[in-house]
Every structure is written in structure tokens, then in C-alpha cells.
N, C-alpha and C. Protein backbone atom coordinates (compact mmCIF):
# COMPACT_ATOMS: atom_id res chain seq x y z
N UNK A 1 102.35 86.29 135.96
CA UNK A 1 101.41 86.24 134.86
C UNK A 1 102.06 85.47 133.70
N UNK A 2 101.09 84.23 133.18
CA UNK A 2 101.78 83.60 132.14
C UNK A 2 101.90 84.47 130.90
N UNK A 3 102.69 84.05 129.82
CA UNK A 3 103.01 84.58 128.74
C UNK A 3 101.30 84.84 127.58
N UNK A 4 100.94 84.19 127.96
CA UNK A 4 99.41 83.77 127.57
C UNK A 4 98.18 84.76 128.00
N UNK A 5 98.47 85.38 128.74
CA UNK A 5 97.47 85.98 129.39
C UNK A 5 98.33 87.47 129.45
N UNK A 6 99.47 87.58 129.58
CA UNK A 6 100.01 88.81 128.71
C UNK A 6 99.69 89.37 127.29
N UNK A 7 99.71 88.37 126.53
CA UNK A 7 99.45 88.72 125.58
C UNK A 7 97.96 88.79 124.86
N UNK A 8 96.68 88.16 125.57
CA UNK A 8 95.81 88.46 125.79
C UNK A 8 95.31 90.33 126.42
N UNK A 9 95.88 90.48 127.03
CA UNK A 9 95.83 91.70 127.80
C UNK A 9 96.16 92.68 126.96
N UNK A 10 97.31 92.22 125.94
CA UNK A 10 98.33 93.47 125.42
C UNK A 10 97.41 93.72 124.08
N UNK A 11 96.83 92.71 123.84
CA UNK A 11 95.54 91.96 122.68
C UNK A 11 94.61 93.27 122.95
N UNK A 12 94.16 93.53 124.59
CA UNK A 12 92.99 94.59 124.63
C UNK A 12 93.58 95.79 125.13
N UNK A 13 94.84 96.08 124.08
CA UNK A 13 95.29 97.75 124.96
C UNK A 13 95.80 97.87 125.97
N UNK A 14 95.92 97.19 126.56
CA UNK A 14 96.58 97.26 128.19
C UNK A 14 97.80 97.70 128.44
N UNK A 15 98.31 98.94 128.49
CA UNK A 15 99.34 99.47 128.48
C UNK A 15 100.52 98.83 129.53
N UNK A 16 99.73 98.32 130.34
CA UNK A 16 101.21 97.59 131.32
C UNK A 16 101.75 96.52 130.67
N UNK A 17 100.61 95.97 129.57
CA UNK A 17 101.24 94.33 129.39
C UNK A 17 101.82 95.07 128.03
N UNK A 18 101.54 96.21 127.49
CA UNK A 18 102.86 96.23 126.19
C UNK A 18 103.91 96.82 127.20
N UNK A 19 104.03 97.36 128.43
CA UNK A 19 105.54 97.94 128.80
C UNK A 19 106.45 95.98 129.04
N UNK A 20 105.32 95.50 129.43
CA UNK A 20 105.98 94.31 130.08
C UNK A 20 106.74 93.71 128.91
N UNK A 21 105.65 93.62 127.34
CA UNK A 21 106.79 92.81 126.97
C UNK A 21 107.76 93.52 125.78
N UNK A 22 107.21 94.60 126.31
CA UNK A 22 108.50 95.08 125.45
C UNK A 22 109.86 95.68 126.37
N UNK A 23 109.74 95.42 127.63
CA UNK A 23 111.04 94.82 128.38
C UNK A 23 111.30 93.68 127.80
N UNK A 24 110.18 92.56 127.45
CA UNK A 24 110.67 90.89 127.49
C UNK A 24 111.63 91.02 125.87
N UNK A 25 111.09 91.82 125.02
CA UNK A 25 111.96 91.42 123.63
C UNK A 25 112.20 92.43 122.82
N UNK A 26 112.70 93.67 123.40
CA UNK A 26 112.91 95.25 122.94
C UNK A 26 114.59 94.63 122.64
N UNK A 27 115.29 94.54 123.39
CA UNK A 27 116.70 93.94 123.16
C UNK A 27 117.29 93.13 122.29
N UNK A 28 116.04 92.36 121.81
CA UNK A 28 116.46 90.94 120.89
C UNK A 28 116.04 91.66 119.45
N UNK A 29 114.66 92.25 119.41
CA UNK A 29 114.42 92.97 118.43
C UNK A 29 115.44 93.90 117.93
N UNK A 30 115.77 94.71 118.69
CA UNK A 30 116.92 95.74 118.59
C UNK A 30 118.05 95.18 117.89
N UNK A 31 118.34 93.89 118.36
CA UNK A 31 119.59 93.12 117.63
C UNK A 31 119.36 92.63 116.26
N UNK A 32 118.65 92.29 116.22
CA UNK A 32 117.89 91.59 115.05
C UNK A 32 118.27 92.33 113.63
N UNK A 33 117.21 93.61 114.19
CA UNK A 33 117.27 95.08 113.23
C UNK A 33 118.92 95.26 112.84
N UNK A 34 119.52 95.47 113.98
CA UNK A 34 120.64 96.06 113.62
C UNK A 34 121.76 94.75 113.18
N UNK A 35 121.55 93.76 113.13
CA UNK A 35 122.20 93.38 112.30
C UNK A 35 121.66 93.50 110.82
N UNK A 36 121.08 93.35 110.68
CA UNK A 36 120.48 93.70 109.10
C UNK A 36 120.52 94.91 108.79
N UNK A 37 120.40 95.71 109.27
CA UNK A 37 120.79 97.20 108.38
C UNK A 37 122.05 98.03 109.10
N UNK A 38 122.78 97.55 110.18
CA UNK A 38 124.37 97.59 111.09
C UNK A 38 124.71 98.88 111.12
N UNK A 39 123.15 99.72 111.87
CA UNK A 39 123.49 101.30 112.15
C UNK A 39 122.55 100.97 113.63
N UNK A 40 123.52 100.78 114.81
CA UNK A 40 123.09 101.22 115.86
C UNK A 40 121.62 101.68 116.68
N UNK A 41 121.75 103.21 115.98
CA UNK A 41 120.81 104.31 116.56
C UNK A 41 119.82 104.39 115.54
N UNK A 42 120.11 104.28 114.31
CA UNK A 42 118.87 103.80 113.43
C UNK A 42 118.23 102.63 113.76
N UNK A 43 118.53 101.54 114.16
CA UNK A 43 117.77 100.03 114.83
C UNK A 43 117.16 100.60 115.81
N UNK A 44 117.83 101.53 116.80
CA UNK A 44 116.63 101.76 117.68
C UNK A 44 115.57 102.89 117.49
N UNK A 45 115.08 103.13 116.78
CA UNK A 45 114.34 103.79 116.38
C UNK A 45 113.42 103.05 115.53
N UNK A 46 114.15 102.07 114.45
CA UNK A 46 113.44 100.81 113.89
C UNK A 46 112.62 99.71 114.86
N UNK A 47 113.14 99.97 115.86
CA UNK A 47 112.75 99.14 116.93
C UNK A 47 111.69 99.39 117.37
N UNK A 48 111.60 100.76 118.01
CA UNK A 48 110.71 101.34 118.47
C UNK A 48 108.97 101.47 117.76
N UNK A 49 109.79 101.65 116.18
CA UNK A 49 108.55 101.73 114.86
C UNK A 49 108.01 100.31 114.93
N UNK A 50 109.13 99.28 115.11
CA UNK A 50 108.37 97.84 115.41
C UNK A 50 106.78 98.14 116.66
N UNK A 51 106.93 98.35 117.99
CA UNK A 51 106.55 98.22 118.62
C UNK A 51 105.31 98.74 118.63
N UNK A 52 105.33 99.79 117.83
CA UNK A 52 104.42 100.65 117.71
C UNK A 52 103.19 100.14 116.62
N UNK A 53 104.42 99.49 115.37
CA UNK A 53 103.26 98.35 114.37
C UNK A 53 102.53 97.65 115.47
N UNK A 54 103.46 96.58 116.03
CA UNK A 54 102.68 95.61 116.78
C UNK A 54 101.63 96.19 117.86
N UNK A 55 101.61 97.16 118.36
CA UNK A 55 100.45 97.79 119.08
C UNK A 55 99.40 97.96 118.33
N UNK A 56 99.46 98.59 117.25
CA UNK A 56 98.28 98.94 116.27
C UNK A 56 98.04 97.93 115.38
N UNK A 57 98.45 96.95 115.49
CA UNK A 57 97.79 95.94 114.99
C UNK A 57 97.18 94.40 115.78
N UNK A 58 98.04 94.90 117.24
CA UNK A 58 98.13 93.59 117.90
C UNK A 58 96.84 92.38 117.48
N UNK A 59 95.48 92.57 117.20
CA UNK A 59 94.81 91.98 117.01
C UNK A 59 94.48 90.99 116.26
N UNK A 60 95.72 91.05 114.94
CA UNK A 60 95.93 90.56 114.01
C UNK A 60 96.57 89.48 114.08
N UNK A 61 97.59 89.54 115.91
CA UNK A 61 98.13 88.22 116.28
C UNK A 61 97.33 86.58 116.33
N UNK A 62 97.55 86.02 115.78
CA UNK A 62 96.70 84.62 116.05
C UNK A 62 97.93 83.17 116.61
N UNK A 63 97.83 82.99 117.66
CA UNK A 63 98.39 82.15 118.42
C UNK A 63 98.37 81.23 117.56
N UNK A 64 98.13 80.78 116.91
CA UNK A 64 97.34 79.19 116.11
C UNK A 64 98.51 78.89 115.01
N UNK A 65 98.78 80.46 114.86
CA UNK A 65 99.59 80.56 113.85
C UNK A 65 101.88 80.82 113.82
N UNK A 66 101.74 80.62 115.11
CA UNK A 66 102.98 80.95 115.56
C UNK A 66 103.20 81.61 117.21
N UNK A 67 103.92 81.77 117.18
CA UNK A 67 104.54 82.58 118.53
C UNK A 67 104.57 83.73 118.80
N UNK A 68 104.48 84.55 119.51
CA UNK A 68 103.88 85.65 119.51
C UNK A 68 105.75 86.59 119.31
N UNK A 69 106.53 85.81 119.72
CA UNK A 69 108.00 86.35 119.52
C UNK A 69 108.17 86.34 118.22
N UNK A 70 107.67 85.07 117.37
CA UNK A 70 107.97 84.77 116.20
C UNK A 70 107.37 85.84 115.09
N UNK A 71 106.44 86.42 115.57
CA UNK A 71 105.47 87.43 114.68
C UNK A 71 105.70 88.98 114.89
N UNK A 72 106.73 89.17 116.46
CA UNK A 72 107.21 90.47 116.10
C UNK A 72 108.46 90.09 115.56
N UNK A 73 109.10 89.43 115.33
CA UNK A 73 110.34 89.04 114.97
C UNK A 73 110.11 89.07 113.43
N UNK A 74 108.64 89.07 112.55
CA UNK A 74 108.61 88.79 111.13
C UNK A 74 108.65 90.29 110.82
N UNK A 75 107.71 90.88 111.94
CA UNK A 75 107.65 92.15 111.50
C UNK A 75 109.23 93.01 111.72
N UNK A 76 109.89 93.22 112.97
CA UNK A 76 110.66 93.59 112.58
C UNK A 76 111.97 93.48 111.35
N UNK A 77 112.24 91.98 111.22
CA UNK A 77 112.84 91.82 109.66
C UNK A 77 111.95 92.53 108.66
N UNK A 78 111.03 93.01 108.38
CA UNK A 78 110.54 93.37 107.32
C UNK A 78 110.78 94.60 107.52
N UNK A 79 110.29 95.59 108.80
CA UNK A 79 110.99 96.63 108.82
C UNK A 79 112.29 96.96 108.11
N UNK A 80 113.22 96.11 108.85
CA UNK A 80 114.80 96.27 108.89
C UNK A 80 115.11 96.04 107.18
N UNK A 81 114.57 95.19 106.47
CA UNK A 81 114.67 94.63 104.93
C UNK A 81 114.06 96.19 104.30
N UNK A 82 112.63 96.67 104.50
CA UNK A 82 111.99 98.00 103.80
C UNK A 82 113.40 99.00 104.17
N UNK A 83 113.76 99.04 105.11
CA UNK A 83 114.82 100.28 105.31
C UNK A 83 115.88 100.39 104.86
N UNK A 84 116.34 99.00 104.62
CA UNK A 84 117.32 98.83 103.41
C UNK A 84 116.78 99.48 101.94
N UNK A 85 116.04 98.85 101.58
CA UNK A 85 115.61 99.44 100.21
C UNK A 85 115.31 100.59 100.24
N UNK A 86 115.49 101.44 101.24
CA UNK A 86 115.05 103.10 100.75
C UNK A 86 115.62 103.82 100.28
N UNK A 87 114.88 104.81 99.50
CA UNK A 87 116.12 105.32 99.04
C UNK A 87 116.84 106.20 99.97
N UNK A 88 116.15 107.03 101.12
CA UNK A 88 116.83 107.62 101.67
C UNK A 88 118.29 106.72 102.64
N UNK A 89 118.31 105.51 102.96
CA UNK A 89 119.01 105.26 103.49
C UNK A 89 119.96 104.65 102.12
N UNK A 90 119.96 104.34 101.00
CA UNK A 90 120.83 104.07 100.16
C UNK A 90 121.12 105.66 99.88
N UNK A 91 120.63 106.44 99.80
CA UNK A 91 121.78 107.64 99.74
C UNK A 91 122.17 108.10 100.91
N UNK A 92 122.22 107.84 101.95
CA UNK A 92 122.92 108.26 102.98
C UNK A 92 124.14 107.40 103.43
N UNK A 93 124.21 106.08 102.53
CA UNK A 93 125.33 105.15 102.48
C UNK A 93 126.46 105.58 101.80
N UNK A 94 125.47 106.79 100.71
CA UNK A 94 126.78 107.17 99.63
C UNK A 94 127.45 108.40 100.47
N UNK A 95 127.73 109.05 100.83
CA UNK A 95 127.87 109.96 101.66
C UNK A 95 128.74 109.15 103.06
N UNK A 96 130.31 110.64 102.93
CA UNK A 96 130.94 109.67 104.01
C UNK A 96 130.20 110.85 105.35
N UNK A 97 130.59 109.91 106.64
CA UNK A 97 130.54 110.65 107.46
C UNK A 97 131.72 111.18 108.11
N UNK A 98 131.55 112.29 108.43
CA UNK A 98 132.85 113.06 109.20
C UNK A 98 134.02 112.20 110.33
N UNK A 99 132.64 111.11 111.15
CA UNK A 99 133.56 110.64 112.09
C UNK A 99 134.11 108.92 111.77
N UNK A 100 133.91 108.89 110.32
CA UNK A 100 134.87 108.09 109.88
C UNK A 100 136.17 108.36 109.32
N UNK A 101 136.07 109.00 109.08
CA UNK A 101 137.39 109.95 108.50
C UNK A 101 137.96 111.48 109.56
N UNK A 102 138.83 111.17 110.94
CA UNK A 102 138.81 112.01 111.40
C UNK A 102 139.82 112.99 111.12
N UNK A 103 139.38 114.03 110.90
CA UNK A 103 140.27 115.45 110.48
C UNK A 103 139.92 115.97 109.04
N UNK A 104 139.54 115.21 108.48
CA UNK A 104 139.55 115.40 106.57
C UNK A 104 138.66 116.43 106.54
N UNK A 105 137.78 117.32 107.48
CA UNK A 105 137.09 118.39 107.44
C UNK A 105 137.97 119.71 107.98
N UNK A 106 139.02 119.26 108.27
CA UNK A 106 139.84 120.84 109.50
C UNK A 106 141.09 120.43 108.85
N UNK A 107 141.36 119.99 107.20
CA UNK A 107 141.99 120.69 106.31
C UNK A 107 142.87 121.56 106.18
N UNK A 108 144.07 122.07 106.78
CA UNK A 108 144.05 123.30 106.33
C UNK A 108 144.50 123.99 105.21
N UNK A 109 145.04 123.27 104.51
CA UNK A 109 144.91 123.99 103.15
C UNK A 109 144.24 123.52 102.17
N UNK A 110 143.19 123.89 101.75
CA UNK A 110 142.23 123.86 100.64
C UNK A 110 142.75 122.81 99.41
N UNK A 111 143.60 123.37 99.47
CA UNK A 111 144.34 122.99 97.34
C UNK A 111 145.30 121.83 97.60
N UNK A 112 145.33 120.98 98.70
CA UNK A 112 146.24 119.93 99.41
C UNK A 112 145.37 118.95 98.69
N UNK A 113 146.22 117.86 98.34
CA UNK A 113 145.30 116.51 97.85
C UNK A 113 144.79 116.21 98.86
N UNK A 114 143.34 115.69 99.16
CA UNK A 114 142.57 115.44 99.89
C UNK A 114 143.18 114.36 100.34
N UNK A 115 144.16 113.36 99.48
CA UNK A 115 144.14 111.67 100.07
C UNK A 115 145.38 112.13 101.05
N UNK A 116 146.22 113.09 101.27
CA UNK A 116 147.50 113.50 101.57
C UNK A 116 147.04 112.97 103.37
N UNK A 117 145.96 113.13 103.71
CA UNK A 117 145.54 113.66 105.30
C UNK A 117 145.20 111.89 105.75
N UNK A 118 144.59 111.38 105.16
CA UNK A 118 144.72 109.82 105.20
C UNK A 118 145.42 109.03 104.67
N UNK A 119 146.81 109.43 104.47
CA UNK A 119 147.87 108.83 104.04
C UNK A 119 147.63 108.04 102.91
N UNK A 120 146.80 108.19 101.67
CA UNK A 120 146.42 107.29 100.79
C UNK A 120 147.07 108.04 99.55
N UNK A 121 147.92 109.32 99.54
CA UNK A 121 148.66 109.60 98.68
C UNK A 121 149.36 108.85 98.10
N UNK A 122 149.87 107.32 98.61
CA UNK A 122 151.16 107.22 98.28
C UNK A 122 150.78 106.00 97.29
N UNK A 123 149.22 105.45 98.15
CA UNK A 123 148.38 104.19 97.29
C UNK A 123 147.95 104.68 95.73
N UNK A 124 147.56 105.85 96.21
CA UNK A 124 147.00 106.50 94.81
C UNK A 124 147.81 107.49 93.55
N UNK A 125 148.87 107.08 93.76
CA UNK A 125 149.98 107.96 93.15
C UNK A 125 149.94 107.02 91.88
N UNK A 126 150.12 108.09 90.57
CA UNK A 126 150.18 107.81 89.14
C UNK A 126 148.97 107.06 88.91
N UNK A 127 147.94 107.12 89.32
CA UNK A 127 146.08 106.89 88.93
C UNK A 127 145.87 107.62 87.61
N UNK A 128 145.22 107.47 87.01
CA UNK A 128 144.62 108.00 86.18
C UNK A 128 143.74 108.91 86.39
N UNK A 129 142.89 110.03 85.84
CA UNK A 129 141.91 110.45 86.02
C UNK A 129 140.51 109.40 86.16
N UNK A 130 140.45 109.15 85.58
CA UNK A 130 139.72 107.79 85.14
C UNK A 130 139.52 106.77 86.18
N UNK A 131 140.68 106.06 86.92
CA UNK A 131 140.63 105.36 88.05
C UNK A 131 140.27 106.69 89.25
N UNK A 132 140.67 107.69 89.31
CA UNK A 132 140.57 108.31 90.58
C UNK A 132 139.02 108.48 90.42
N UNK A 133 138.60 108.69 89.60
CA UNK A 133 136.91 108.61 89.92
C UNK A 133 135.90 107.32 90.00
N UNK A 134 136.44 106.15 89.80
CA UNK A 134 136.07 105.39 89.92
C UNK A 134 136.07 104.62 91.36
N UNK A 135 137.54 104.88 91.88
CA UNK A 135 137.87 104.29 92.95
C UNK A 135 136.81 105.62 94.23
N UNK A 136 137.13 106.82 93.89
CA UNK A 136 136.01 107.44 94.99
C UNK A 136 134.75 107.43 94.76
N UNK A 137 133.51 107.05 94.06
CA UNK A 137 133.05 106.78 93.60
C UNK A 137 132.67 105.54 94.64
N UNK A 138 133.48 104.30 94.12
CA UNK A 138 133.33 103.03 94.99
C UNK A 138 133.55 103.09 96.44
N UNK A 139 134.82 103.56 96.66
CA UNK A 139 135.01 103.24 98.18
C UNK A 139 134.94 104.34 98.57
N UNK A 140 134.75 105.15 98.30
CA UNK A 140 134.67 107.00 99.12
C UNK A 140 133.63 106.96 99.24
N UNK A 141 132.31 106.93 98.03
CA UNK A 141 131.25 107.37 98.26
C UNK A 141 129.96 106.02 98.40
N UNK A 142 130.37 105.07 98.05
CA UNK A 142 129.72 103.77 98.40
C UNK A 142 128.31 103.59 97.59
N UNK A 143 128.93 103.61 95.73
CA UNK A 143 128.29 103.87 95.23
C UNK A 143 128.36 102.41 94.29
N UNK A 144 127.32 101.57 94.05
CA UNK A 144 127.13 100.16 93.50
C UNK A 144 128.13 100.60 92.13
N UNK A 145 128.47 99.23 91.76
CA UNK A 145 129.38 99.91 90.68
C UNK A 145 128.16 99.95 89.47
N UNK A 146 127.27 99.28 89.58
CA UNK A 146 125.97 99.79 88.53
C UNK A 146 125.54 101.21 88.88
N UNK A 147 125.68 101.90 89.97
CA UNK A 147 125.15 103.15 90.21
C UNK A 147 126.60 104.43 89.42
N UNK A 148 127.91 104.01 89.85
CA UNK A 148 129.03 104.15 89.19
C UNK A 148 128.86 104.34 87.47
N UNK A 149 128.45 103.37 87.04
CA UNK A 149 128.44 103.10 85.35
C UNK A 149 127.00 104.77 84.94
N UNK A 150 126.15 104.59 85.82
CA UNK A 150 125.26 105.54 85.58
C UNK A 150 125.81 106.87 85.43
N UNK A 151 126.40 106.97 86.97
CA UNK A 151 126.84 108.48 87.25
C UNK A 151 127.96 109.33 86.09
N UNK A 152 128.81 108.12 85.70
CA UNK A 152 130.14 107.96 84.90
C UNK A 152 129.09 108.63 83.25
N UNK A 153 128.10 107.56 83.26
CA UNK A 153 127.97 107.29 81.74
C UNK A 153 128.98 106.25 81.15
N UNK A 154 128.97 105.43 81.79
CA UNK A 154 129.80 104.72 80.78
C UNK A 154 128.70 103.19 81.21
N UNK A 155 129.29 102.24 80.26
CA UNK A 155 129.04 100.90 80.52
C UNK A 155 129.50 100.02 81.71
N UNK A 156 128.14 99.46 81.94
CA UNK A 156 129.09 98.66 83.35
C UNK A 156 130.59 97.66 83.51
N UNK A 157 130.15 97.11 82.00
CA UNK A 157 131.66 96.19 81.92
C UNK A 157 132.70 97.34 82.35
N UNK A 158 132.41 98.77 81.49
CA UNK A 158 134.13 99.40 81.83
C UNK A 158 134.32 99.71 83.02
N UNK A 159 133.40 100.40 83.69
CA UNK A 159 133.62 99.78 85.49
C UNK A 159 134.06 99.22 85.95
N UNK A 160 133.74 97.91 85.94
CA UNK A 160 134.54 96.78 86.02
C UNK A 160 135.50 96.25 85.87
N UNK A 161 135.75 96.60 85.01
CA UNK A 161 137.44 96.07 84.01
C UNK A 161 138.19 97.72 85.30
N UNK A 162 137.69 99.09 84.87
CA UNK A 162 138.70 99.84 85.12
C UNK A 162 138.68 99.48 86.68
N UNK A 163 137.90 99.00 87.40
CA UNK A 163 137.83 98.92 88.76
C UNK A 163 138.70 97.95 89.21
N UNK A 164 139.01 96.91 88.36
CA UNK A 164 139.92 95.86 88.30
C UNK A 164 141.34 95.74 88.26
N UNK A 165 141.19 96.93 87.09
CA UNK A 165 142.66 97.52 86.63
C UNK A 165 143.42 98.77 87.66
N UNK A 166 142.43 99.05 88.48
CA UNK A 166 142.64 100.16 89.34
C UNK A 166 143.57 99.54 90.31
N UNK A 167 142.56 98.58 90.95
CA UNK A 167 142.92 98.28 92.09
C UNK A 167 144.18 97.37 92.18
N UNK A 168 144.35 96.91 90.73
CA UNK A 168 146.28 96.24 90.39
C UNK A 168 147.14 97.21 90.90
N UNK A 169 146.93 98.21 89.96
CA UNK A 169 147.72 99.73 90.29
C UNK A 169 147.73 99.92 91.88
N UNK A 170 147.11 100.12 92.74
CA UNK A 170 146.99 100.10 93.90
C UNK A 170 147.68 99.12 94.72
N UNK A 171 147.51 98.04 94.68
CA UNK A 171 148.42 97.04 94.81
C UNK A 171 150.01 96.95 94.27
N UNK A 172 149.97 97.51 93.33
CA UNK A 172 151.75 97.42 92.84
C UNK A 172 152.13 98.79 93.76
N UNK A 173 151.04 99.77 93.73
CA UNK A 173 151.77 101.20 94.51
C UNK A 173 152.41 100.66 96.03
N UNK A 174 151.36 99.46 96.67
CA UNK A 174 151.72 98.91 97.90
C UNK A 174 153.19 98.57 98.32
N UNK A 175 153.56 97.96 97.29
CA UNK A 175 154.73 97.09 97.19
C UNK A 175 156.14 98.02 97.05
N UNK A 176 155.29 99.40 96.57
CA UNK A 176 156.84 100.14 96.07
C UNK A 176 157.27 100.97 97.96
């Protein structure tokens, strides 16, 4: 069956011709997604929400106007772009997960510097109060340094500057 007459078919509901081509471009879609938002098991699920647009709308396809790859391919970038901007997935960026950091949950003593267990004691030694919240903040919790200046209350320049000044300190700790 040509590509043409698949998609005609898939045009009137035809449940075999959407299994067919979403064998033909479930994989490429999938890639697509997940490079743009570079979570795996969330793309496939984005993927899936693709397929499901393009079913309920299939009608809306017009050959005249592109490729029929080319038009789930718009839709899924737009997916993958909306899921970026959410907020639920921008706060779930801020937030580490357990199995990036393995052990930092089975602790065992409470009142231990947290950086002691990922060996970052030695980077972060003589910080300031001031830098230590800035720097987890940024790289702990993966928080824009405009989202930083908010949380802080302070101005974004001092962010900046202290984020600057931090990470010298960090660098000279390297060297010792």
C-alpha cells in the first residue's frame, strides 16, 4: 500500500493504517521530542500525546500543503517546545533526583555536611553563607539565576557578580 492511500485511510479512522504508520514514524518522533526536552520516558509519553493529536485531528492534514511526516513532525516540536514551558516541568527541573546523586538519601548522620558524601566538601570549603546559597540554588536546584535573584530577594546583577565571585573561590579551592 502506497504512502498515499495510507494516509487517506488513516484520514477515515482506519485503525490499521494509524497502527501502520505509527510503526513508520513513532521512533523518529520519539527522537525528535526527546531531544528537545532530553527526558527519555517523558518523550515517550509526549510521543504518544503526539499520535493521539494527529488522530483527532487527522483531517486537518492537507497534502498540498506539506508532507504528511512533515506535519506530525510540526506537531510534535510544538508539543515538545509547550512542555518545556510548563510550569510543571520547570519545577521538576528544580528538584534533584535521588538517582543522580547516589547515596545522599541513606545519610547516616543527619548533622554531616551534606557536600561531605559527594566529595564537594573540599570545593566548597571557606564559602560564604551567601555563596553557599547561591551556588545550591544554581547547580543543586537548577534554578535560572533570575529565578535565584527572586527567591534570594536580591537584585539580579548581585547574583551574578556573587555567582561569579563564587565560582573563583571554587576554582582557587581546586588548586589547593
Amino acid at each position: 500500500m502506497n504512502l498515499d492511500t495510507l494516509i487517506e485511510k488513516f484520514k477515515q479512522k482506519d485503525m490499521a493504517a494509524f497502527e501502520k504508520l505509527y510503526a513508520m514514524y513513532a521512533e523518529n518522533i520519539h527522537g525528535v521530542i526527546n531531544t528537545i526536552i532530553r527526558d527519555p520516558e517523558r518523550s515517550e509519553e509526549l510521543c504518544q500525546d503526539v499520535f493521539i493529536k494527529v488522530w483527532n485531528n487527522a483531517e486537518s492534514y492537507n497534502s498540498s500543503k506539506g508532507r504528511f511526516f512533515t506535519w506530525i513532525l510540526n506537531i510534535a516540536r510544538n508539543t515538545a517546545i509547550d512542555e518545556l514551558r510548563s510550569k510543571t516541568y520547570k519545577n521538576q527541573k528544580k528538584n534533584l533526583r535521588a538517582d543522580y546523586i547516589v547515596g545522599i538519601l541513606e545519610q547516616p548522620d543527619e548533622n554531616a555536611n551534606k557536600y561531605d558524601i559527594i566529595g564537594l566538601e573540599k570545593l566548597l570549603k571557606g564559602l560564604k553563607k551567601k555563596c553557599s546559597q547561591i551556588i545550591e540554588l544554581l547547580y543543586f536546584k537548577g534554578f535560572t539565576q533570575k529565578e535565584a535573584a527572586k527567591q534570594l530577594d536580591i537584585p539580579l546583577g548581585t547574583v551574578k557578580t556573587r555567582n561569579r565571585n563564587c565560582i573563583s573561590k571554587i576554582r582557587e579551592n581546586m588548586n589547593v
